[in-house]
N, C-alpha and C. Protein backbone atom coordinates (compact mmCIF):
# COMPACT_ATOMS: atom_id res chain seq x y z
N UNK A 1 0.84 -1.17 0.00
CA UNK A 1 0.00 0.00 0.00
C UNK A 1 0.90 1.25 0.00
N UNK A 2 0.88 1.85 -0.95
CA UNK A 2 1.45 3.82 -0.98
C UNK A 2 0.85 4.83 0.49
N UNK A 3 1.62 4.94 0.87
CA UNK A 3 1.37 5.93 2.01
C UNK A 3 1.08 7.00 1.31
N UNK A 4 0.27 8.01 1.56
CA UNK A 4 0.19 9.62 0.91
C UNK A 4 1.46 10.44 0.97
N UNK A 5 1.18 11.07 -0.08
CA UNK A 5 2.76 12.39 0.84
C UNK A 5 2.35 13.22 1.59
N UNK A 6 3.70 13.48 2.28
CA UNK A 6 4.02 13.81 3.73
C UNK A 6 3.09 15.59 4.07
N UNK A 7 3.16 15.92 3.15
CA UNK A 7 2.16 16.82 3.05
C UNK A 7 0.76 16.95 2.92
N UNK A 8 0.49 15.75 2.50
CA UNK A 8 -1.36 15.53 2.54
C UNK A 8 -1.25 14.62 3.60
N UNK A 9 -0.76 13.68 4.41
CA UNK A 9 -1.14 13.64 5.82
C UNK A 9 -0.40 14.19 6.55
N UNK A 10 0.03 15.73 7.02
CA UNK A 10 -0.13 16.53 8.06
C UNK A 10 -1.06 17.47 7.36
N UNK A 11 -1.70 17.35 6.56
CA UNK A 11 -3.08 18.03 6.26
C UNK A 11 -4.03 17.29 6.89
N UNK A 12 -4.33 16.24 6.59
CA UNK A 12 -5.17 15.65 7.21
C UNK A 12 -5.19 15.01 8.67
N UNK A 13 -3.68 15.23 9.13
CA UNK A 13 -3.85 15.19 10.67
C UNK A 13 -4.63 16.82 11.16
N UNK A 14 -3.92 17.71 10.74
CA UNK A 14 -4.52 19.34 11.00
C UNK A 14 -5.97 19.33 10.98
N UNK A 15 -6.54 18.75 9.78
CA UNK A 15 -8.27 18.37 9.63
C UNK A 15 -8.84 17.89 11.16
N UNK A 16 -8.08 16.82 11.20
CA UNK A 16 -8.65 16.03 12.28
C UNK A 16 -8.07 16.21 13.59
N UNK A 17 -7.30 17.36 14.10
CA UNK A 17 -7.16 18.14 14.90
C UNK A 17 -8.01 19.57 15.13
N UNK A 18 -8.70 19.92 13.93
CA UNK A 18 -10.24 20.50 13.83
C UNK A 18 -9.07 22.03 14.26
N UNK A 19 -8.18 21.93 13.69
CA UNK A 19 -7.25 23.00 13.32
C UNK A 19 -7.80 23.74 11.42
N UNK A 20 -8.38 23.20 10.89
CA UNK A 20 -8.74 23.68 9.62
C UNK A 20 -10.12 24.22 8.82
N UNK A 21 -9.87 25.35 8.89
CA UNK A 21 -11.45 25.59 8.66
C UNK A 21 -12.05 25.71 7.18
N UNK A 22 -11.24 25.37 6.64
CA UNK A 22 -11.28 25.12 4.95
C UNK A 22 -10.34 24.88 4.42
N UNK A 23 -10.57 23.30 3.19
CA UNK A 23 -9.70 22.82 2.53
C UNK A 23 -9.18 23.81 1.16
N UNK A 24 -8.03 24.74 0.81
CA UNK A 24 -8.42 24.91 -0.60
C UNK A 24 -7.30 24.77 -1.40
N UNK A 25 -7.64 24.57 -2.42
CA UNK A 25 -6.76 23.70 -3.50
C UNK A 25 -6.79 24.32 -4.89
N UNK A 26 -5.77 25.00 -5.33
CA UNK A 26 -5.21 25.52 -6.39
C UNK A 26 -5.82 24.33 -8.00
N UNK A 27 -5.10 23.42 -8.02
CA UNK A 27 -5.40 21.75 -9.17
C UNK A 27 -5.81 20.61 -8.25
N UNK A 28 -7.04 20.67 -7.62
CA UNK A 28 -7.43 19.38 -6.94
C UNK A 28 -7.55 18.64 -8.10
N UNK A 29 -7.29 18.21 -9.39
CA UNK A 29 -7.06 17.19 -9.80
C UNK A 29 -6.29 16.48 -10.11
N UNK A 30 -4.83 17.28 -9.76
CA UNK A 30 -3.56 16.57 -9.66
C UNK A 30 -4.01 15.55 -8.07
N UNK A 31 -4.29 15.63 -7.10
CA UNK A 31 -4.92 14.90 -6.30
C UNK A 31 -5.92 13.91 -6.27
N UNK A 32 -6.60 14.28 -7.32
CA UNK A 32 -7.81 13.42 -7.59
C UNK A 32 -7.32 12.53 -8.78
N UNK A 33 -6.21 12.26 -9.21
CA UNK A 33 -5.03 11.10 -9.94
C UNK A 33 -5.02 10.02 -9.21
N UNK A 34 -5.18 10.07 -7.41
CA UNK A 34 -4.79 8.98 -6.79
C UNK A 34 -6.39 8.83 -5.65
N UNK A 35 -7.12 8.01 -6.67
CA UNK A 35 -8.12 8.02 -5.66
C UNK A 35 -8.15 7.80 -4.05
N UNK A 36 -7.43 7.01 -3.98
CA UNK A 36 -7.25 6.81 -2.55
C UNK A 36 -6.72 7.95 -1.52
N UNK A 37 -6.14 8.36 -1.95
CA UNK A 37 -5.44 9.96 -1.14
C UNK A 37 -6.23 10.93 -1.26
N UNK A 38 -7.31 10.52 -2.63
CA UNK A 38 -8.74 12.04 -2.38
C UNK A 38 -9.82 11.50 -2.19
N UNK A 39 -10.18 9.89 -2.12
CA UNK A 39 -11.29 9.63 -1.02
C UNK A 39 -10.61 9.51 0.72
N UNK A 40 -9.82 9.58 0.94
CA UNK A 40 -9.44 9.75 2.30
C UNK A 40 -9.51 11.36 2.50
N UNK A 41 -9.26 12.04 1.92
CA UNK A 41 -9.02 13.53 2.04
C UNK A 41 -10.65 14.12 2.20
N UNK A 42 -11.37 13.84 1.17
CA UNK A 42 -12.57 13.80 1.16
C UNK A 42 -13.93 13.71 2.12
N UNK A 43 -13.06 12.47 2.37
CA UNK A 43 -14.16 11.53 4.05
C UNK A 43 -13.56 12.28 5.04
N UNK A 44 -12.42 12.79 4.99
CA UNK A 44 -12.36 13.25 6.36
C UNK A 44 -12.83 14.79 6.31
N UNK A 45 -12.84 15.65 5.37
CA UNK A 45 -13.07 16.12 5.59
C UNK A 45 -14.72 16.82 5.26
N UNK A 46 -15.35 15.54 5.21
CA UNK A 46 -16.58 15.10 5.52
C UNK A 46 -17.13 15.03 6.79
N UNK A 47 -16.47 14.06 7.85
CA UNK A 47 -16.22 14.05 9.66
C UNK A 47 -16.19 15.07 10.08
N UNK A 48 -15.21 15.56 9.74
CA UNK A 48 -14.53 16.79 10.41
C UNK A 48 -15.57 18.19 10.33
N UNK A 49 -16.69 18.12 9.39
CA UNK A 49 -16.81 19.58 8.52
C UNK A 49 -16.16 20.39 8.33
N UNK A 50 -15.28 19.63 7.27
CA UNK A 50 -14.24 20.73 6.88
C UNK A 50 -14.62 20.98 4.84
N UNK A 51 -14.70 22.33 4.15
CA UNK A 51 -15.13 22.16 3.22
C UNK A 51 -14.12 22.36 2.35
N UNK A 52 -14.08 21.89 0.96
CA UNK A 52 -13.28 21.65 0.13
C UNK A 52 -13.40 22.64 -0.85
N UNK A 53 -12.70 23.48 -1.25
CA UNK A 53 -12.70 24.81 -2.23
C UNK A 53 -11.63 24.75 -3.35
N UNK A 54 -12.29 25.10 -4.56
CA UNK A 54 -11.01 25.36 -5.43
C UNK A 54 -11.49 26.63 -6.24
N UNK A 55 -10.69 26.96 -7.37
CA UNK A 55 -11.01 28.25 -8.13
C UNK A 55 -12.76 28.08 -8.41
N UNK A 56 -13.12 26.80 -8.32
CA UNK A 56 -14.55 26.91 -8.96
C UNK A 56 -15.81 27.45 -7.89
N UNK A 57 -15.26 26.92 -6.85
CA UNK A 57 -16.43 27.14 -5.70
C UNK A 57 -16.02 26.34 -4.69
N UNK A 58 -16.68 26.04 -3.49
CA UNK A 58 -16.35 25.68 -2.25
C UNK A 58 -17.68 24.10 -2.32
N UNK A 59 -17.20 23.09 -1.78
CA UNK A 59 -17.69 21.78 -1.63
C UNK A 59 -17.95 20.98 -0.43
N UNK A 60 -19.04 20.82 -0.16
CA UNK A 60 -19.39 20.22 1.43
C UNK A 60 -19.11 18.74 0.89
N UNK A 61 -18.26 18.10 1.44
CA UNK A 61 -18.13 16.65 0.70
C UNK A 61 -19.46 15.52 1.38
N UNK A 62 -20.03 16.40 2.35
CA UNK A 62 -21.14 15.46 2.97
C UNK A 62 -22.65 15.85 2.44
N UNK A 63 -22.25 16.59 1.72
CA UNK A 63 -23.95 16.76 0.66
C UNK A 63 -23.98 15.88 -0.63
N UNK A 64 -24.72 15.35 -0.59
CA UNK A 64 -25.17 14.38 -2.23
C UNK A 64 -24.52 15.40 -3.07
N UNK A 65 -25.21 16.66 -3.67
CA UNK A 65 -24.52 17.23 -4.54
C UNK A 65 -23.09 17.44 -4.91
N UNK A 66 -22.91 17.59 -3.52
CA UNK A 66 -21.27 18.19 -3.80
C UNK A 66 -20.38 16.52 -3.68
N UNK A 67 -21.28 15.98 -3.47
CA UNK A 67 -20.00 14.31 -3.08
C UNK A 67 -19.98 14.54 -4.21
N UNK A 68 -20.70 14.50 -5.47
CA UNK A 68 -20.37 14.36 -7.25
C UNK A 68 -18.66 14.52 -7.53
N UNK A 69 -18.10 15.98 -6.56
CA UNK A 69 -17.06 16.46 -6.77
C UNK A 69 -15.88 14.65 -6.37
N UNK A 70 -16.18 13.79 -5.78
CA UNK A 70 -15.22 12.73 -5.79
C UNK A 70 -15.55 11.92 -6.84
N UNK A 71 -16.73 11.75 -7.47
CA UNK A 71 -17.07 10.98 -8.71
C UNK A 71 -15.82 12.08 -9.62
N UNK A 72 -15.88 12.90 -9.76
CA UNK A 72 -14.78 13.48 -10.81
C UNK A 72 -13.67 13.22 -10.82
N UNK A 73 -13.02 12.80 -9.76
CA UNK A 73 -11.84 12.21 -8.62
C UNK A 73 -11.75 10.97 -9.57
N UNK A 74 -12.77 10.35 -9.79
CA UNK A 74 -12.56 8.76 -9.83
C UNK A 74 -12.89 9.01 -11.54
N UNK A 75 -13.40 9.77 -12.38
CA UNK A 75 -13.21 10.20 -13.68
C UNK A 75 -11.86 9.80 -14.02
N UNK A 76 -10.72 11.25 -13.29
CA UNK A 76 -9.81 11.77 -13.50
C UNK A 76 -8.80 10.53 -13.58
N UNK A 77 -8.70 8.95 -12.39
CA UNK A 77 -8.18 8.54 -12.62
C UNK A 77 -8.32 7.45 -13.70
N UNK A 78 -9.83 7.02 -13.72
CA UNK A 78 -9.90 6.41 -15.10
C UNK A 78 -9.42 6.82 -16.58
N UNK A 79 -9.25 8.40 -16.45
CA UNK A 79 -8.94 8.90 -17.88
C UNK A 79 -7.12 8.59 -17.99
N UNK A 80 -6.56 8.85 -16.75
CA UNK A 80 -5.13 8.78 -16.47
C UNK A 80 -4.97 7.48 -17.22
N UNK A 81 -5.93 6.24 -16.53
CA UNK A 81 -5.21 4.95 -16.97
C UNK A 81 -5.49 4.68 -18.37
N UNK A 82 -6.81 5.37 -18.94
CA UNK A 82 -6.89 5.49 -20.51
C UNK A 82 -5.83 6.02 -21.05
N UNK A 83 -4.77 6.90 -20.84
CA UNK A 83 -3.93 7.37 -21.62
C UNK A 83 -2.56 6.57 -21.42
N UNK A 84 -2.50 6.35 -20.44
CA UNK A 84 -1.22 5.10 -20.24
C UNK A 84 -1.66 3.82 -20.74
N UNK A 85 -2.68 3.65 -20.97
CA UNK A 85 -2.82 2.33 -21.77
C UNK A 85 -2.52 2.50 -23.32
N UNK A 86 -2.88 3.55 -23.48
CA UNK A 86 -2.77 4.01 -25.19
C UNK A 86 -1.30 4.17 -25.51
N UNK A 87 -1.22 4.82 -24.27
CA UNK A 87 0.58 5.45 -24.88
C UNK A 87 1.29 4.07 -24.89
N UNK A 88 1.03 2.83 -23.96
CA UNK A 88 1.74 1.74 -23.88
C UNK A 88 1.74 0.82 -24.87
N UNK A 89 0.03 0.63 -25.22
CA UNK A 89 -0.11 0.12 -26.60
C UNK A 89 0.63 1.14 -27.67
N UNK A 90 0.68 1.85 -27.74
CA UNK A 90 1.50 2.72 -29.50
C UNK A 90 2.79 2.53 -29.23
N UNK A 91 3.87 2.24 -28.14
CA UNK A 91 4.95 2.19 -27.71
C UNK A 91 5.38 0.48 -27.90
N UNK A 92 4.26 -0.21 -27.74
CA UNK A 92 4.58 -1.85 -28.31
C UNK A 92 4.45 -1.94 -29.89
N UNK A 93 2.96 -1.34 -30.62
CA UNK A 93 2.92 -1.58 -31.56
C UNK A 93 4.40 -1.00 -32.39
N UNK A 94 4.91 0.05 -32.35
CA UNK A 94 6.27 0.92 -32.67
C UNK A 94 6.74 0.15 -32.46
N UNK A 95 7.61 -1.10 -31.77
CA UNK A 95 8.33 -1.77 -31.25
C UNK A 95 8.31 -3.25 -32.08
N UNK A 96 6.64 -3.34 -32.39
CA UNK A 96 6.61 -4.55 -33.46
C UNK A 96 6.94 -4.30 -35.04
């Protein structure tokens, strides 16, 4: 199992020290690459009520509506593995 980096858990210890009164994030989708590090980020700061903000608007991760924002999470990494599959297939076929 990948531990997070060292910077997204003392974020999420700070969360859950109820030291944080809003998450905000410049490219939450460079984060949302590794589902697991932005459904943990997510849920906690779901627990916690802590809300999640980026240039677009601010996200209660514990409202139906705004959970959508981790379905995009889990988009982002399906599209990732669509393009590493492609690039891997054109990198074999080149090779045959």
């Amino acid at each position: 199992m990948i531990d997070p980096p060292a910077w997204l858990s003392g974020l999420m210890a700070e969360i859950g020290r109820h030291h944080v009164g809003i998450t905000l994030g410049l490219a939450m989708s460079r984060l949302e690459r590794s589902c697991k590090n932005w459904h943990q980020l997510a849920e906690l700061c779901g627990i916690f009520g802590t809300p999640l903000a980026n240039q677009d608007g601010a996200y209660d991760p514990i409202d139906y509506n705004d959970g959508l924002l981790v379905l995009c999470g889990m988009m982002s990494e399906a599209e990732l593995h669509v393009i590493r599959s492609s690039l891997h297939d054109g990198s074999r076929a080149v090779a045959r």
